[in-house]
Protein backbone atom coordinates (compact mmCIF):
# COMPACT_ATOMS: atom_id res chain seq x y z
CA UNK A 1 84.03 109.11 69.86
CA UNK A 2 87.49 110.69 70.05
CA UNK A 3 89.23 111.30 72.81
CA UNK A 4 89.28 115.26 72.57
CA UNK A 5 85.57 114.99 71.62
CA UNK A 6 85.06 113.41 74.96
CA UNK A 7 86.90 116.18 76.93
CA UNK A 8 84.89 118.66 75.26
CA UNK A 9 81.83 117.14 75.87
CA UNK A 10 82.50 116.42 79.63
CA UNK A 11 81.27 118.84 82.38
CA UNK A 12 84.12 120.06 84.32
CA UNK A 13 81.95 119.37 86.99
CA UNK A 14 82.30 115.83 86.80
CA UNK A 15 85.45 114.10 87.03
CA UNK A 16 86.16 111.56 84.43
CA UNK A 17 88.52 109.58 87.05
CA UNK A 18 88.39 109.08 90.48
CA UNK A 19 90.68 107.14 93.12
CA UNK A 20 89.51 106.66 96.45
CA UNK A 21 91.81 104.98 99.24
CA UNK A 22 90.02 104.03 102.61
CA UNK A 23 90.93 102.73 105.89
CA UNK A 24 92.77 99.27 107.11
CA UNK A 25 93.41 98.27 110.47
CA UNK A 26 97.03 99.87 110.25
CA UNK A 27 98.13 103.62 108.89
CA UNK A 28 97.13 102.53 105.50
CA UNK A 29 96.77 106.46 103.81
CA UNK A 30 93.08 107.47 103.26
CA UNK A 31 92.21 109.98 100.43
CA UNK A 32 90.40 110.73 97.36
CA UNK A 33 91.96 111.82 93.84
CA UNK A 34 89.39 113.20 90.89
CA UNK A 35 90.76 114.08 87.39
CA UNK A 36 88.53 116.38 85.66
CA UNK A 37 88.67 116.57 81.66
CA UNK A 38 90.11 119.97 81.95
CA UNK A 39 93.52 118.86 83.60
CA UNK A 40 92.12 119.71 86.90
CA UNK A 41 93.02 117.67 89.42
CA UNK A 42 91.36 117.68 93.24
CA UNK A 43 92.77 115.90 96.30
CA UNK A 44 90.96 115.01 99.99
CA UNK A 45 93.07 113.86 102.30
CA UNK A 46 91.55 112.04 104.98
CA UNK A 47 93.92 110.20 107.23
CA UNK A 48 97.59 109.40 107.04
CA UNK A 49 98.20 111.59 105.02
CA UNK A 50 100.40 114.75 105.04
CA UNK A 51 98.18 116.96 103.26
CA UNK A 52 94.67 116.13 105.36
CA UNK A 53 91.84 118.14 103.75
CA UNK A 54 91.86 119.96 99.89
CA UNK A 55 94.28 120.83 97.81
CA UNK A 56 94.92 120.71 93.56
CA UNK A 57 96.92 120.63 90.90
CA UNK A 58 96.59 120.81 87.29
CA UNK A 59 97.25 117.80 84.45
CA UNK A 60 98.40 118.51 81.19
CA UNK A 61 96.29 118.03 77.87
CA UNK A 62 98.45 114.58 77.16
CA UNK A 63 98.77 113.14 80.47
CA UNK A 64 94.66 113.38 81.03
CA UNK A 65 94.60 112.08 77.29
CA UNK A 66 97.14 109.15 78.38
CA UNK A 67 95.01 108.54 81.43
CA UNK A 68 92.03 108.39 79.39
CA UNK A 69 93.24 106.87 76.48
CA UNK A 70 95.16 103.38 78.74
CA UNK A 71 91.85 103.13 80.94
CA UNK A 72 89.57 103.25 77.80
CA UNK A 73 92.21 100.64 75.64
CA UNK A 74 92.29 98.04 79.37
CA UNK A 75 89.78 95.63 80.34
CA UNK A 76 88.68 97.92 83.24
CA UNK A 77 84.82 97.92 81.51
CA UNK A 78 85.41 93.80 81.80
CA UNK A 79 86.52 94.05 85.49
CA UNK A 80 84.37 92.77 87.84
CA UNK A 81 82.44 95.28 90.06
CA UNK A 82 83.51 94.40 93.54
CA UNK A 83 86.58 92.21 94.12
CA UNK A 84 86.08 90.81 97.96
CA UNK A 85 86.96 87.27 97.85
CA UNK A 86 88.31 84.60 95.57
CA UNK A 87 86.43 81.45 94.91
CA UNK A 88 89.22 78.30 94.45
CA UNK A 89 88.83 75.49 92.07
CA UNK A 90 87.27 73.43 94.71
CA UNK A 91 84.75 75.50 95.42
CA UNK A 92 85.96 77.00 98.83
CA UNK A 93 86.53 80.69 99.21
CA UNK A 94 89.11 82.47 100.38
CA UNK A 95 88.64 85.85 102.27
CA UNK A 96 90.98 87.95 104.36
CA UNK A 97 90.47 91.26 106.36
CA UNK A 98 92.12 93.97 107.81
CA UNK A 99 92.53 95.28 104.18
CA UNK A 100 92.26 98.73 102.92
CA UNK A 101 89.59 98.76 99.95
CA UNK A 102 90.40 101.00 96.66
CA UNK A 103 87.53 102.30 94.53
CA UNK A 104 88.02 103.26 90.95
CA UNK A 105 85.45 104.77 88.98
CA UNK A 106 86.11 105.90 85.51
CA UNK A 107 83.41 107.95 83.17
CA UNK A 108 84.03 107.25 79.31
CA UNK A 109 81.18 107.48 76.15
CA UNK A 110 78.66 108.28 78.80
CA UNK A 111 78.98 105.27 80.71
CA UNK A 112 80.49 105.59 84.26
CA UNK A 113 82.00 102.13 85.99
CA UNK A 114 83.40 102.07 89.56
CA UNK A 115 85.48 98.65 90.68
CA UNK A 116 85.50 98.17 94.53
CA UNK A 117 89.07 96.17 95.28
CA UNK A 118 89.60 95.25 98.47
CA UNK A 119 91.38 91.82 97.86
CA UNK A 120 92.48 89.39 94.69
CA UNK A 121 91.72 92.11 92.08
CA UNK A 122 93.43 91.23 89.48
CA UNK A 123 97.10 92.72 88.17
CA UNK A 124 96.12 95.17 85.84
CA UNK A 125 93.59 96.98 87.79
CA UNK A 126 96.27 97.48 90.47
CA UNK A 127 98.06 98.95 87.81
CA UNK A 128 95.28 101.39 86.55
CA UNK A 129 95.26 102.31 90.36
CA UNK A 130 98.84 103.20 90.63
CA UNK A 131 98.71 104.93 87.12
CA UNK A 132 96.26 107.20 88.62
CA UNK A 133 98.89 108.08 91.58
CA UNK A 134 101.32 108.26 89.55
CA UNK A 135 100.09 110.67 86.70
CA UNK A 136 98.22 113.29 89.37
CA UNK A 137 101.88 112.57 91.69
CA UNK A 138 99.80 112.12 94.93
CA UNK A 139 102.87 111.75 96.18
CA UNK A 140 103.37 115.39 96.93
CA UNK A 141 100.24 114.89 99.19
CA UNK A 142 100.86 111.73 101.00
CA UNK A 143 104.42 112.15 101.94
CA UNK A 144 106.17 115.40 103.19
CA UNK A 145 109.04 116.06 101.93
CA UNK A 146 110.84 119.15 104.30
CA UNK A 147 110.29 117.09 107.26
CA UNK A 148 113.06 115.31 108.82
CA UNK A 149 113.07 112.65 111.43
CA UNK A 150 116.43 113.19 114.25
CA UNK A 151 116.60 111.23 117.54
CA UNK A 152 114.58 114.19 119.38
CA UNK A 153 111.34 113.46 117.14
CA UNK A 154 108.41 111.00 118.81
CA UNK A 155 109.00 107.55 117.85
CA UNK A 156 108.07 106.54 114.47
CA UNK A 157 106.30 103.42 115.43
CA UNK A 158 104.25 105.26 117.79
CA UNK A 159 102.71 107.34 115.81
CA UNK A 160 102.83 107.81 112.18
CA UNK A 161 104.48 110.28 110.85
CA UNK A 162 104.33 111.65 106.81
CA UNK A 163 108.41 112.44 107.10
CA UNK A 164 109.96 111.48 103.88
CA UNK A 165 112.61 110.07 105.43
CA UNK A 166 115.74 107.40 104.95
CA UNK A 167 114.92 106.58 108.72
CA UNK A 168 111.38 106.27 108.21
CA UNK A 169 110.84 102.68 107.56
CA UNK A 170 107.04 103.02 107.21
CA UNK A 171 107.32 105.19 104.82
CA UNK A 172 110.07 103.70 103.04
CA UNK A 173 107.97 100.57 102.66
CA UNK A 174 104.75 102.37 101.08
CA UNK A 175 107.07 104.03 98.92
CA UNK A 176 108.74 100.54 97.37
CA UNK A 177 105.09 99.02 97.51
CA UNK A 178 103.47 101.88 95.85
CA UNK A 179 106.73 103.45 93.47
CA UNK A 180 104.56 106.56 92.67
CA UNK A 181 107.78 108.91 94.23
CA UNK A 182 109.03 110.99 91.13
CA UNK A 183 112.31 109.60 90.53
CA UNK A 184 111.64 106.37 92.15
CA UNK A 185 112.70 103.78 89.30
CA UNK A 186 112.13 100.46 88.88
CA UNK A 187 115.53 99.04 89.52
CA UNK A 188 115.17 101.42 93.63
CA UNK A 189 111.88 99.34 94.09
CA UNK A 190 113.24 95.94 93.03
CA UNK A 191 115.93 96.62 95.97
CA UNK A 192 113.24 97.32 98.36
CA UNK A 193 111.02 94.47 97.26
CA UNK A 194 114.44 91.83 97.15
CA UNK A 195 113.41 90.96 93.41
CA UNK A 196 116.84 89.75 92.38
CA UNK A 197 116.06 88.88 89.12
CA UNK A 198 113.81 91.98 88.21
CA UNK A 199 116.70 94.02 89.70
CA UNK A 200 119.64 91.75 87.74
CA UNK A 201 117.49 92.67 84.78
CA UNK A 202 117.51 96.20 85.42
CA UNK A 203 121.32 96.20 86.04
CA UNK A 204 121.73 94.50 82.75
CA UNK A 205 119.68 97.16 80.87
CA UNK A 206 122.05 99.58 81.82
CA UNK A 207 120.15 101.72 84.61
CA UNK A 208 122.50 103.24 86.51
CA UNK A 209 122.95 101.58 90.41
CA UNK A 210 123.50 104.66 91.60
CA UNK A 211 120.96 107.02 90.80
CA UNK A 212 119.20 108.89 93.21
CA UNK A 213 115.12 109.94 93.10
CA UNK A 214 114.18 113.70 94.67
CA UNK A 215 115.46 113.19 98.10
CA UNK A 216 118.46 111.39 97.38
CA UNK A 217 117.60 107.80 97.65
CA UNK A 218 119.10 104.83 95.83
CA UNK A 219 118.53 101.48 95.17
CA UNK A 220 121.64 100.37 98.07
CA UNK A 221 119.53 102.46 100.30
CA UNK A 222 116.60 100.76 99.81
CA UNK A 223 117.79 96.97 99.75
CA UNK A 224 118.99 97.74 103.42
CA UNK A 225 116.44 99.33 104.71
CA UNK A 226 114.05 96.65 103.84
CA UNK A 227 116.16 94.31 104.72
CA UNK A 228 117.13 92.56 101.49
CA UNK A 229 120.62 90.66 101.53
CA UNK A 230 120.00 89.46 98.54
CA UNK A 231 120.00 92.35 96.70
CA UNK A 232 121.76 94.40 98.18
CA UNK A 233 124.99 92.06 97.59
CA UNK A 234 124.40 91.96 93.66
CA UNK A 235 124.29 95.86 94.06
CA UNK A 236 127.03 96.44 95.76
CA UNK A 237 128.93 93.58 93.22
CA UNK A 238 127.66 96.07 90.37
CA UNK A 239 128.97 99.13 91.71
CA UNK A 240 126.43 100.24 94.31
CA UNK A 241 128.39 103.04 96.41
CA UNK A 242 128.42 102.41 99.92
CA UNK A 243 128.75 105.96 101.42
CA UNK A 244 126.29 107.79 99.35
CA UNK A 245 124.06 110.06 101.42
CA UNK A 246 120.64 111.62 101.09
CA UNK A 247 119.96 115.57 101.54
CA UNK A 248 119.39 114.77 105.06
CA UNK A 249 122.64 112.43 105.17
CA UNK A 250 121.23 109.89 106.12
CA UNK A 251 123.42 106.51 104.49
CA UNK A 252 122.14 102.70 103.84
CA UNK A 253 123.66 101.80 106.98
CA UNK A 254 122.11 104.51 108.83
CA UNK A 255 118.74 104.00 107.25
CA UNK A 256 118.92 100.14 107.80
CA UNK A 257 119.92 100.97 111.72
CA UNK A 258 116.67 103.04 112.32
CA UNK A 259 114.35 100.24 110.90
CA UNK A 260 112.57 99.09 114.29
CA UNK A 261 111.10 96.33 112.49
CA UNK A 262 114.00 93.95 111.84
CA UNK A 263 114.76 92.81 115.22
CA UNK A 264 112.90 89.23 114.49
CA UNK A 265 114.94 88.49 111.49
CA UNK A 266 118.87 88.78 113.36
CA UNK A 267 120.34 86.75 110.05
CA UNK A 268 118.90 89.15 108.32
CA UNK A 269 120.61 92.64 110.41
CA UNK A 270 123.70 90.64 110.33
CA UNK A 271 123.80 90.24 107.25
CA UNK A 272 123.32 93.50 106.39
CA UNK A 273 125.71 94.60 108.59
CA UNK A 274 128.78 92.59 107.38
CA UNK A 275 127.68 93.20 103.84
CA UNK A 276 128.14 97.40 104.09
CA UNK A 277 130.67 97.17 106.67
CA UNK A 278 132.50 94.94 104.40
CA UNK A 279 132.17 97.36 101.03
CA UNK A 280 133.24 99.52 103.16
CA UNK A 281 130.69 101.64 105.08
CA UNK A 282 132.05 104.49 107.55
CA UNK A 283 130.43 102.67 111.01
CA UNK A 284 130.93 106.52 112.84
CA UNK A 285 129.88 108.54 109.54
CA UNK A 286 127.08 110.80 110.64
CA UNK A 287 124.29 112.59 109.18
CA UNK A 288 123.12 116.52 108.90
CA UNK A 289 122.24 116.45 112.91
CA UNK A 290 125.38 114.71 114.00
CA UNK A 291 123.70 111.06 113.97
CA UNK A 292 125.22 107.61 113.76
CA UNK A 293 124.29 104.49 112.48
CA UNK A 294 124.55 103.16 116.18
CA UNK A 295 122.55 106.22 117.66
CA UNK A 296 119.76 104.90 115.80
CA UNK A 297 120.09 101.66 116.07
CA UNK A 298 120.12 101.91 120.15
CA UNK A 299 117.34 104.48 119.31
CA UNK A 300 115.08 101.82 117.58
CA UNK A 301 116.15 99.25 120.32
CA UNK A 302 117.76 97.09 118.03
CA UNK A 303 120.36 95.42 120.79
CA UNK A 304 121.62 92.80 118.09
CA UNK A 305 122.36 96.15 115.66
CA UNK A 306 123.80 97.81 118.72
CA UNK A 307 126.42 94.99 119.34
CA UNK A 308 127.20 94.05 115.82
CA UNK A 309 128.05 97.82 115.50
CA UNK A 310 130.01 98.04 118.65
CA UNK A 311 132.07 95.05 117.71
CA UNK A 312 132.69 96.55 114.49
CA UNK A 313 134.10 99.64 116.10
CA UNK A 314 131.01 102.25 116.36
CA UNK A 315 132.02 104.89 119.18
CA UNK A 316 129.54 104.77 121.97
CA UNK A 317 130.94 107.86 123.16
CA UNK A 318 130.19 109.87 120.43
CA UNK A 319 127.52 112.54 120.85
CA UNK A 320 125.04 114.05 118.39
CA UNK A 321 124.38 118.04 117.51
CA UNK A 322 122.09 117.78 120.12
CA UNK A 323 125.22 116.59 122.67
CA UNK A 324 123.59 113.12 123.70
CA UNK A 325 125.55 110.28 123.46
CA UNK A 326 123.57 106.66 122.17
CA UNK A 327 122.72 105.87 125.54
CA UNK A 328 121.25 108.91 126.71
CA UNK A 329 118.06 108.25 123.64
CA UNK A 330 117.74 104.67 124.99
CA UNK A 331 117.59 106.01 128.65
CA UNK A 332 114.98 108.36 127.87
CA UNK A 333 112.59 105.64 125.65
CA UNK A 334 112.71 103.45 129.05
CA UNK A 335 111.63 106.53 131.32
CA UNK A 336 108.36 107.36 129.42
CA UNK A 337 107.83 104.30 128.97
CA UNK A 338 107.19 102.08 131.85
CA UNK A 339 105.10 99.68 130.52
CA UNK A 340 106.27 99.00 127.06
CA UNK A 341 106.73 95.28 126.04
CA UNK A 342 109.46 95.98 124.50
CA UNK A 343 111.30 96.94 127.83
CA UNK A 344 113.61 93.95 127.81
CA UNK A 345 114.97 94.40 124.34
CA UNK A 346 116.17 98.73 125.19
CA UNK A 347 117.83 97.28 128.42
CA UNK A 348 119.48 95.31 126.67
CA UNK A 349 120.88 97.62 124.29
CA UNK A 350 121.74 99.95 127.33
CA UNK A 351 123.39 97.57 129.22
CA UNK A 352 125.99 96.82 125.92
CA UNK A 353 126.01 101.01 125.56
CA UNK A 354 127.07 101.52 129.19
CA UNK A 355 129.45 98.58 128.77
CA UNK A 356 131.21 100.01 125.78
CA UNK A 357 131.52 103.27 127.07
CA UNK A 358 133.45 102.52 130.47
């Protein structure tokens, strides 16, 4: 049977694809994608997830051909039906948990097959699943793109928050895990992941190191905000601009300062640090709202950041659109939060603000 016979043939009423995400102990997103043979396209967003609740879109006759035709042509029919655990050459099994599970059920010749993956499923059905996001761009449901993180919104590790944002680490991350962002290229996620030779291969091909997806991102941007020294050197030896900006403003240097996850890995910040400041990354160059690299860096409670950048010359007197200086944010994180554990680590990074400044 042809594909177009199989379109024609299949009730609208049935999807021929469907993708459904569900929960993990973290803010893995939870949702459901069905492709019906018409191009129609339906979305459920459950949780962690910009767009919670319904909303569509509509596929065009070749990429619901495509989707059909590279499911039909893999070995999803000789997949396994549930991929839990993996039993080792010895005999012993290997489990984990805490995992978010990913169901994929596809409907071809009258025969429907769903795959349950929660761990050690194997390459290519990861890649069926990420074809799927890609081709219905659940993207534009996941992430949201008008809203902007500044040093007056909540703090991103607190709660999550769907900003597609430079400063938004957790979102960063899913997007370098996931690349499913239009305009997010190969060469951007090999940055992010600190694949040196995937990205030296990239380079080599002739992508360009500075190209920028929808909201302005690059492949410098992500290397430092992930924390990649590695790859974010042989960028910047190929031509990787320093200063570039986002639509927000936002630089690698600003992007990398906001990342509240770093603070174990102080080889890592410094070497991040020396590496833009030495390619020569404005220290005081501020985004849309007026913010420095060191604003959000004392804003994240990064106190190794916070000195690096002072000794490098970042003004601690220097106040935002808002008028608050970098001390004033780490002032106000300590007085709503009295019992934080990470109390020790914003005094810290107050005490070297209030030194600075005198």
């Amino acid at each position: 049977m042809s594909i177009s016979t199989l379109r024609a043939q299949t009730s609208t009423a049935s999807p021929v694809v469907t993708l459904k995400r569900t929960h993990c102990l973290g803010s893995c997103p939870v949702y459901e994608l069905s492709v019906f043979a018409d191009g129609t396209v339906q979305w459920n967003g459950k949780q962690f997830v910009c767009t919670v609740g319904s909303a569509s879109a509509t596929l065009s006759k070749l990429q619901v051909d495509d989707l059909i035709r590279t499911l039909a042509t893999s070995k999803f029919s000789t997949f396994q039906n549930s991929y839990k655990s993996q039993i080792n050459p010895d005999g012993t099994v290997t489990s984990i948990t805490d995992q978010p599970t990913t169901f994929l059920t596809f409907t071809y010749e009258g025969m429907t097959k769903t795959v349950e993956d929660y761990a050690f499923g194997p390459g290519e059905l990861h890649r069926l699943e990420l074809l799927v996001d890609r081709i219905t761009n659940s993207h534009r449901w996941r992430h949201d793109e008008d809203d902007v993180l500044t040093l007056e919104s909540i703090e991103p590790s607190y709660r999550f928050i769907t900003a597609e944002d430079l400063k938004n680490y957790l979102i960063v991350a899913g997007d370098i895990h996931s690349q499913t962002k239009p305009g997010f290229t190969p060469l951007m996620q090999a940055a992010g992941q600190g694949a040196v030779q995937t990205l030296a291969n990239e380079i080599k091909s002739g992508v360009d190191v500075n190209g920028k997806d929808e909201t302005g991102w690059t492949a410098l941007m992500m290397a430092a905000v992930a924390g990649q020294p590695d790859t974010l050197a042989l960028l910047l030896k190929n031509g990787a601009q320093v200063g570039s900006s986002d639509k927000n403003g936002d630089t690698a240097l600003i992007g990398f300062a906001a990342n509240p996850y770093l603070y174990w890995k102080p080889q890592v910040q410094s070497a991040v640090v020396q590496q833009l400041l030495a390619a020569g990354a404005d220290i005081n160059q501020a985004n849309q709202q007026g913010e420095t690299a060191l604003m959000w860096a004392a804003k994240s409670g990064s106190s190794e950041v916070v000195q690096l950048l002072l000794k490098a010359g970042a003004d601690s007197k220097r106040r935002d659109k808002s008028g608050h200086d970098p001390a004033y944010h780490v002032q106000q994180w300590l007085s709503m939060r009295p019992n934080d554990t990470r109390r020790l680590r914003y005094q810290q990074t107050l005490t070297l603000l209030q030194q600075a400044a005198r």
